[in-house]
N, C-alpha and C. Protein backbone atom coordinates (compact mmCIF):
# COMPACT_ATOMS: atom_id res chain seq x y z
N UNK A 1 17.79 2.01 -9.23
CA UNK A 1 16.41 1.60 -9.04
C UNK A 1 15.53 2.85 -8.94
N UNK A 2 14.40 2.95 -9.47
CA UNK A 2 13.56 3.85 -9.83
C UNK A 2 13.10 3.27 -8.07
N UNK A 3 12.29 5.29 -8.21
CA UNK A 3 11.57 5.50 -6.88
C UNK A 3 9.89 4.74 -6.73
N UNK A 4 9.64 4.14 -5.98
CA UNK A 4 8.64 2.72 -5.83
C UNK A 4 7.67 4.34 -5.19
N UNK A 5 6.31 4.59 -6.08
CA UNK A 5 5.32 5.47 -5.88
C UNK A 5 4.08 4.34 -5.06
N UNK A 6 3.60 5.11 -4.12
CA UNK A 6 2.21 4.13 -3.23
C UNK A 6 1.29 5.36 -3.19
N UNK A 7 0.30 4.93 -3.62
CA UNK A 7 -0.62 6.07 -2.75
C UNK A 7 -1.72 5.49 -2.11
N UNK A 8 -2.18 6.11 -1.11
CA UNK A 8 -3.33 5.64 -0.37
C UNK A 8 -4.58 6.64 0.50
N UNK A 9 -5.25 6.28 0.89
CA UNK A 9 -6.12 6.86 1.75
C UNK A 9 -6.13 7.46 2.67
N UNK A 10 -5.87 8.77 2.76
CA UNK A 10 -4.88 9.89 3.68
C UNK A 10 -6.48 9.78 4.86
N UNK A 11 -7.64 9.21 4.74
CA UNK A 11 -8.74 9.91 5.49
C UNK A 11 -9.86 8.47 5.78
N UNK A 12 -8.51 7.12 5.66
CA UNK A 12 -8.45 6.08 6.21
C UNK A 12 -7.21 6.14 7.70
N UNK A 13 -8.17 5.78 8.92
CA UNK A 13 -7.43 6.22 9.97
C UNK A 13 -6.34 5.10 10.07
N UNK A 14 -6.96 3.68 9.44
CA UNK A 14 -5.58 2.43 9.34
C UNK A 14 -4.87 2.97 8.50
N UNK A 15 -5.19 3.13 7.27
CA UNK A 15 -4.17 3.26 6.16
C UNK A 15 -3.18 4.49 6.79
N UNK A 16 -3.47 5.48 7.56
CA UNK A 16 -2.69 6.53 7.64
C UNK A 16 -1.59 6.13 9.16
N UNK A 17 -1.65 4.91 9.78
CA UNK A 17 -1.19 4.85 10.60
C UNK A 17 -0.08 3.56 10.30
N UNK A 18 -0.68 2.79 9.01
CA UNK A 18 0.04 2.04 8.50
C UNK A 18 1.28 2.95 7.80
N UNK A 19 0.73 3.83 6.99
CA UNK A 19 1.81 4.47 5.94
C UNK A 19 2.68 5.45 6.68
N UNK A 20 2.53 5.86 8.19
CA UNK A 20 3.06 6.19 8.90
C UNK A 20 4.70 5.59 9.43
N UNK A 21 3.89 4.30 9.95
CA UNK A 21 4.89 2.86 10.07
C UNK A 21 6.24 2.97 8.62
N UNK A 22 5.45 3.00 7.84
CA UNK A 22 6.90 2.43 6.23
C UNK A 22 7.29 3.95 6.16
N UNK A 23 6.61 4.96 6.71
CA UNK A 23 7.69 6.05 6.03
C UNK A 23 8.62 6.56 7.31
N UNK A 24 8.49 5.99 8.10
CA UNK A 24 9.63 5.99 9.21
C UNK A 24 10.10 4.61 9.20
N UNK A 25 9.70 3.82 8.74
CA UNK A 25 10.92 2.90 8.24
C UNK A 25 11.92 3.01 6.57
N UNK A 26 11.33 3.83 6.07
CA UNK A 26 11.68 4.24 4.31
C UNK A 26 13.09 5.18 5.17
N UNK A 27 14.05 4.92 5.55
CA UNK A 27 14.64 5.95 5.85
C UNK A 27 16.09 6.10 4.94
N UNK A 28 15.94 5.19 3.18
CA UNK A 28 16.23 5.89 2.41
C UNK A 28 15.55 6.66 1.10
N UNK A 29 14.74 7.12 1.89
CA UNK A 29 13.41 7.71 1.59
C UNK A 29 13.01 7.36 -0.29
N UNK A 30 13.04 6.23 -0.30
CA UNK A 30 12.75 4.69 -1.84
C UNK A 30 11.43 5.37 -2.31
N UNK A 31 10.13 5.84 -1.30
CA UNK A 31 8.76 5.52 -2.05
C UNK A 31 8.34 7.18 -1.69
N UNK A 32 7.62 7.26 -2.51
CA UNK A 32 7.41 8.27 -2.56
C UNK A 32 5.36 8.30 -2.14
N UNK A 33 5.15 8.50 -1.36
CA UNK A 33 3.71 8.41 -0.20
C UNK A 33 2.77 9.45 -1.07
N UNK A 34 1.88 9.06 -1.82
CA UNK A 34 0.61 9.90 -2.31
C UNK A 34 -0.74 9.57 -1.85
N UNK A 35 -0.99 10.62 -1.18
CA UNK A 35 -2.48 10.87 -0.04
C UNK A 35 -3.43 10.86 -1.17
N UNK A 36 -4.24 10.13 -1.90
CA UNK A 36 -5.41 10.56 -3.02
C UNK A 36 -6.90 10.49 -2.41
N UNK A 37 -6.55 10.79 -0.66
CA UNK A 37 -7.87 10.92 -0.26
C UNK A 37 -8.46 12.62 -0.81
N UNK A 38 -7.46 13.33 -1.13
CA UNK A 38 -7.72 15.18 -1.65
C UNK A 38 -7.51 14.93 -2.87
N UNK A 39 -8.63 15.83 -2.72
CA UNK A 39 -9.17 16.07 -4.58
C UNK A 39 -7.99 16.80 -5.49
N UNK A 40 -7.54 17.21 -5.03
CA UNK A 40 -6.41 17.85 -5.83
C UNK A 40 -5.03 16.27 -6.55
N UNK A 41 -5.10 15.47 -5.70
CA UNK A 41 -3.61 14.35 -5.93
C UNK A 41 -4.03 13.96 -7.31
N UNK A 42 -3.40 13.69 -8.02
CA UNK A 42 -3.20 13.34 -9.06
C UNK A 42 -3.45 11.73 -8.69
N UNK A 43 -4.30 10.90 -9.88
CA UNK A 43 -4.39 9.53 -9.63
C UNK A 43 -4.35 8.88 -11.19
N UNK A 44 -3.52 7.98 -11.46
CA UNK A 44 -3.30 7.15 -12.80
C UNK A 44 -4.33 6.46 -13.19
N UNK A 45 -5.32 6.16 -11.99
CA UNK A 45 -6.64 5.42 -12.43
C UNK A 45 -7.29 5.97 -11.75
N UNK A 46 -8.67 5.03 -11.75
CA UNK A 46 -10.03 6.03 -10.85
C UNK A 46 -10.07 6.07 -9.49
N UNK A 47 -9.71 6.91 -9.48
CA UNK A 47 -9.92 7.46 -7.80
C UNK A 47 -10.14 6.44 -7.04
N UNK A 48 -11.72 6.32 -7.01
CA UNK A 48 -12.63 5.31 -6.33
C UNK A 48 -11.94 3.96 -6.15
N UNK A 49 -11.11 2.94 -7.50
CA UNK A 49 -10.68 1.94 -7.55
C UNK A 49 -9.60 1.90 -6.79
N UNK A 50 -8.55 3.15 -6.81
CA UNK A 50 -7.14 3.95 -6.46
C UNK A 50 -7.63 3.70 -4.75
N UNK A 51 -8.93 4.23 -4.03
CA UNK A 51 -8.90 4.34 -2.80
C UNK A 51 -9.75 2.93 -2.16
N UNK A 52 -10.18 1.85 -2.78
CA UNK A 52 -10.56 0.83 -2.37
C UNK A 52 -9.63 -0.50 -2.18
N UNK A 53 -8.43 -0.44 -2.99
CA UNK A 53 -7.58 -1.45 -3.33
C UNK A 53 -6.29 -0.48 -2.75
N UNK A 54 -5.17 -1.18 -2.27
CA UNK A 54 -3.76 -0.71 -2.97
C UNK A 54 -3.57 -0.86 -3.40
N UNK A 55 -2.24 0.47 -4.27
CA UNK A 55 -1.64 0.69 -5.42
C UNK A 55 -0.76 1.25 -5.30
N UNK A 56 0.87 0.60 -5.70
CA UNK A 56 1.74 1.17 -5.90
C UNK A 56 2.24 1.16 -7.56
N UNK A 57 3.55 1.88 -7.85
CA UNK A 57 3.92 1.68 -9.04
C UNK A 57 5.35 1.50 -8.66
N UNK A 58 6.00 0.03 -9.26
CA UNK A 58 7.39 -0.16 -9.46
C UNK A 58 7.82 -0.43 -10.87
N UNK A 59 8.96 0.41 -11.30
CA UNK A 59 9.85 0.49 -12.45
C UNK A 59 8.66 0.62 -13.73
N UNK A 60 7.79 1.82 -13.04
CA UNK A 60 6.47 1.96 -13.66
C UNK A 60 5.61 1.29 -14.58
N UNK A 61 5.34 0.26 -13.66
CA UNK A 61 4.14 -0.64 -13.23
C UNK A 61 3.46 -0.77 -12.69
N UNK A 62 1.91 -0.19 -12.64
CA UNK A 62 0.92 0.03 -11.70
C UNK A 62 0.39 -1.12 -11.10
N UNK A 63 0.57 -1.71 -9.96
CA UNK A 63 0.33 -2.82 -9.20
C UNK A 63 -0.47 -2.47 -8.19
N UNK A 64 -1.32 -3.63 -8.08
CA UNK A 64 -3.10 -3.68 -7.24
C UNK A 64 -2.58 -4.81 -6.06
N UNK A 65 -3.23 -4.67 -4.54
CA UNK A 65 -3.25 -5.54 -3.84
C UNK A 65 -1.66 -5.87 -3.10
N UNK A 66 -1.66 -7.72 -3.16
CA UNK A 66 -0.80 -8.02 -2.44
C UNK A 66 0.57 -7.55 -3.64
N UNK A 67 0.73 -7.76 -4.47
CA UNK A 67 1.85 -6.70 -5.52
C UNK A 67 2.16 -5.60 -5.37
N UNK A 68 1.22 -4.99 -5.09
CA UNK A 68 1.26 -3.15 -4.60
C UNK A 68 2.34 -3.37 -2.99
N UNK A 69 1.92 -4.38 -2.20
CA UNK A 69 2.61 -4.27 -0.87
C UNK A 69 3.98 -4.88 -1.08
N UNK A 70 3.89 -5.68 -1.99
CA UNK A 70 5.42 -6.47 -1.67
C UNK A 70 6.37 -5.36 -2.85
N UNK A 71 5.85 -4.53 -3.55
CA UNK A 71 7.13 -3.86 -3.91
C UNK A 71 7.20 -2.69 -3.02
N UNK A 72 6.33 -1.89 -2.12
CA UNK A 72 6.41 -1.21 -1.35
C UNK A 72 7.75 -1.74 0.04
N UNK A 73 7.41 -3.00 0.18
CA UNK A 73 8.45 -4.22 1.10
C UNK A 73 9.75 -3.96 0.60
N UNK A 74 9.95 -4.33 -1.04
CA UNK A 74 11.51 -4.02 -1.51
C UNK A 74 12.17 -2.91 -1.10
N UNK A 75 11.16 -1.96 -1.75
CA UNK A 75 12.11 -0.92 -1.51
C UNK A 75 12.58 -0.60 -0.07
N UNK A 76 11.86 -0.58 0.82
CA UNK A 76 12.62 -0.40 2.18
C UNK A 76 13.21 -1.59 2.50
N UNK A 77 14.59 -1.14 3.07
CA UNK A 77 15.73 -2.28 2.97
C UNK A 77 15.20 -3.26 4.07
N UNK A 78 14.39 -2.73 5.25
CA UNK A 78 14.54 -3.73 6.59
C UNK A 78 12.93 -5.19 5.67
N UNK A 79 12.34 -4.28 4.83
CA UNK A 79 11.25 -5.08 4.78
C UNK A 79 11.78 -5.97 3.08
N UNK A 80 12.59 -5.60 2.67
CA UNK A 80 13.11 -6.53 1.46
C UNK A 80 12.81 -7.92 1.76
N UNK A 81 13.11 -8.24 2.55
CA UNK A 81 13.25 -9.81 2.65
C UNK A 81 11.97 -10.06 2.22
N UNK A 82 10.97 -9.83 3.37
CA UNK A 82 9.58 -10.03 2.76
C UNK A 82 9.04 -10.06 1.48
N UNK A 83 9.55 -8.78 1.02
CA UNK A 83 8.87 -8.29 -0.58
C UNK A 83 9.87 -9.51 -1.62
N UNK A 84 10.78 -9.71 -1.33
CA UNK A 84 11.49 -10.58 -2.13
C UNK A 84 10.61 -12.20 -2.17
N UNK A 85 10.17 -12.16 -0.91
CA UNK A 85 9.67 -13.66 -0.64
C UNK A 85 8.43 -14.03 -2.01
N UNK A 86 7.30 -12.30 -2.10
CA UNK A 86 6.56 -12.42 -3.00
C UNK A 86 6.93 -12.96 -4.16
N UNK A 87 7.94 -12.87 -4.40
CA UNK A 87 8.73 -13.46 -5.92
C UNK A 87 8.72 -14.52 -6.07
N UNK A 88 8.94 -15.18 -4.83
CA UNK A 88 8.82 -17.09 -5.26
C UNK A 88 7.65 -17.61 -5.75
N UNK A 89 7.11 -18.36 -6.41
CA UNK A 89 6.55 -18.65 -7.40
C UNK A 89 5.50 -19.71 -6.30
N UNK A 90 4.20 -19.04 -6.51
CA UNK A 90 2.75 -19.14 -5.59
C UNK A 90 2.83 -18.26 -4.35
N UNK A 91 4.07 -17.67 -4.14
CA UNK A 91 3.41 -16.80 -2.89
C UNK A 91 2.57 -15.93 -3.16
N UNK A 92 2.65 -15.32 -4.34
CA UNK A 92 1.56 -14.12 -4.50
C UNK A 92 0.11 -14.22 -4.43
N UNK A 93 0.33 -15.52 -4.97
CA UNK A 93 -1.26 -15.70 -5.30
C UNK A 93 -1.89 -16.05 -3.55
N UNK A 94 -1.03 -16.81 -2.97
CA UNK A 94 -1.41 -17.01 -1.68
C UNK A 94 -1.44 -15.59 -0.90
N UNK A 95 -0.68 -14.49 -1.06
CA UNK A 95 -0.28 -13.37 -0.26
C UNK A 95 -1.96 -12.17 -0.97
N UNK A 96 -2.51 -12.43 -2.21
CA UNK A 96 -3.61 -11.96 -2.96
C UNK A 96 -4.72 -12.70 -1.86
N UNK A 97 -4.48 -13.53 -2.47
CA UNK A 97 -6.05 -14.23 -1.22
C UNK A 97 -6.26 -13.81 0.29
N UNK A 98 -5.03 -13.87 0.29
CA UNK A 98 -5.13 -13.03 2.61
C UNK A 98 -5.46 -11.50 1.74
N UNK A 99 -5.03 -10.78 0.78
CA UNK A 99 -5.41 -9.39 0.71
C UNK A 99 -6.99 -9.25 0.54
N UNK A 100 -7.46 -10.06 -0.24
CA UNK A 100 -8.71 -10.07 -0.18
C UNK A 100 -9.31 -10.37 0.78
N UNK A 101 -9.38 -11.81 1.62
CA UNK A 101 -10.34 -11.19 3.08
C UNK A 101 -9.82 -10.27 3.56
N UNK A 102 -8.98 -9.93 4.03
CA UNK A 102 -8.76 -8.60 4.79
C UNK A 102 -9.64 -7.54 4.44
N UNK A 103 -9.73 -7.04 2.94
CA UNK A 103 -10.39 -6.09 2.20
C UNK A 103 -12.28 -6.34 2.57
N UNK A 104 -12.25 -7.87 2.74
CA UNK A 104 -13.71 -8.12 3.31
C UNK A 104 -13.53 -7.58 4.44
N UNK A 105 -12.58 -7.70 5.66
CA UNK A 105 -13.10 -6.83 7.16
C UNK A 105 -12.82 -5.78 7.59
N UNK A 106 -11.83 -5.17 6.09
CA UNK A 106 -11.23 -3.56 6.70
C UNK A 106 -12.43 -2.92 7.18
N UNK A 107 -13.38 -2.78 6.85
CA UNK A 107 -14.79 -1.52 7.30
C UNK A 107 -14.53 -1.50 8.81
N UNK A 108 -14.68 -3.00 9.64
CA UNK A 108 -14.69 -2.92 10.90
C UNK A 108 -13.73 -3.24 11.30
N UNK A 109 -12.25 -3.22 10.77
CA UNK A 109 -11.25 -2.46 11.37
C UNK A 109 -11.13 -1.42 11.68
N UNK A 110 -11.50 -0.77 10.30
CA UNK A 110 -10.97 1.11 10.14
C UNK A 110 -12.16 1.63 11.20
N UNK A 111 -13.07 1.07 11.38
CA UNK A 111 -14.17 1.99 12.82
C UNK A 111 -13.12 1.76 13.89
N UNK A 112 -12.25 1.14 14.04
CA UNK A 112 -11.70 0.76 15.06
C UNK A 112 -10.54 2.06 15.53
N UNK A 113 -9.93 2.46 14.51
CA UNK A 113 -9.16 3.36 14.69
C UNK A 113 -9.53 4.71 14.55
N UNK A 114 -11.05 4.81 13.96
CA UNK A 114 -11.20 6.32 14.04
C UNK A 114 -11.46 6.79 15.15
N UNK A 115 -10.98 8.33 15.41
CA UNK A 115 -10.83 9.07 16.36
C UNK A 115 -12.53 9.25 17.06
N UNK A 116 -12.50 9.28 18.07
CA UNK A 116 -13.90 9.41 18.73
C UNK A 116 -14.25 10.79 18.26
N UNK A 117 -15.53 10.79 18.53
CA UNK A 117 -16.38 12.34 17.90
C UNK A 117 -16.16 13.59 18.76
């Protein structure tokens, strides 16, 4: 099995505490974690789209949203079950729709976790 690539928002205080969480659970180190909040990371699409949505790539396939999370799920063994569940036929679309509101209230989540001034 090819290495499952995610990248995310290194200068999102959720996203960095989330991707914290899977790479101490990745502990056969499956995904490979790309920060494209620095200008330097390399990104397959536009930046902007790259840092508003998730995006992973499995068996290089660039996947948006609740797809991006459930192959991120496979590859770590404790969260397989989950990511496998996406496979049954309508979970995704149901597991897409919770990604989208969420994406409506991340703003006033992520104030939630940034560090005071």
């Amino acid at each position: 099995m090819s290495r499952v690539i995610v990248w995310y928002d290194g200068a999102c205080p959720l996203c960095i505490r989330e991707i914290s969480l899977m790479r101490r659970l990745d502990r056969r180190d499956a995904v490979a974690f790309i920060d494209i909040a620095t200008p330097a990371a390399s990104c397959p699409l536009n930046r902007q789209l790259m840092l508003d949505r998730f995006h992973a790539s499995e068996d290089g396939h660039i996947l948006s949203g609740a797809a991006a999370f459930a192959a991120m799920w496979r590859a770590i063994p404790v969260l397989r079950p989950i990511g496998q569940l996406a496979r049954i036929p309508g979970v995704l679309p149901v597991l897409e729709a919770l990604y989208n509101q969420f994406l409506k209230i991340r703003p006033h989540i992520q104030k939630r976790f940034k560090p005071a001034d």
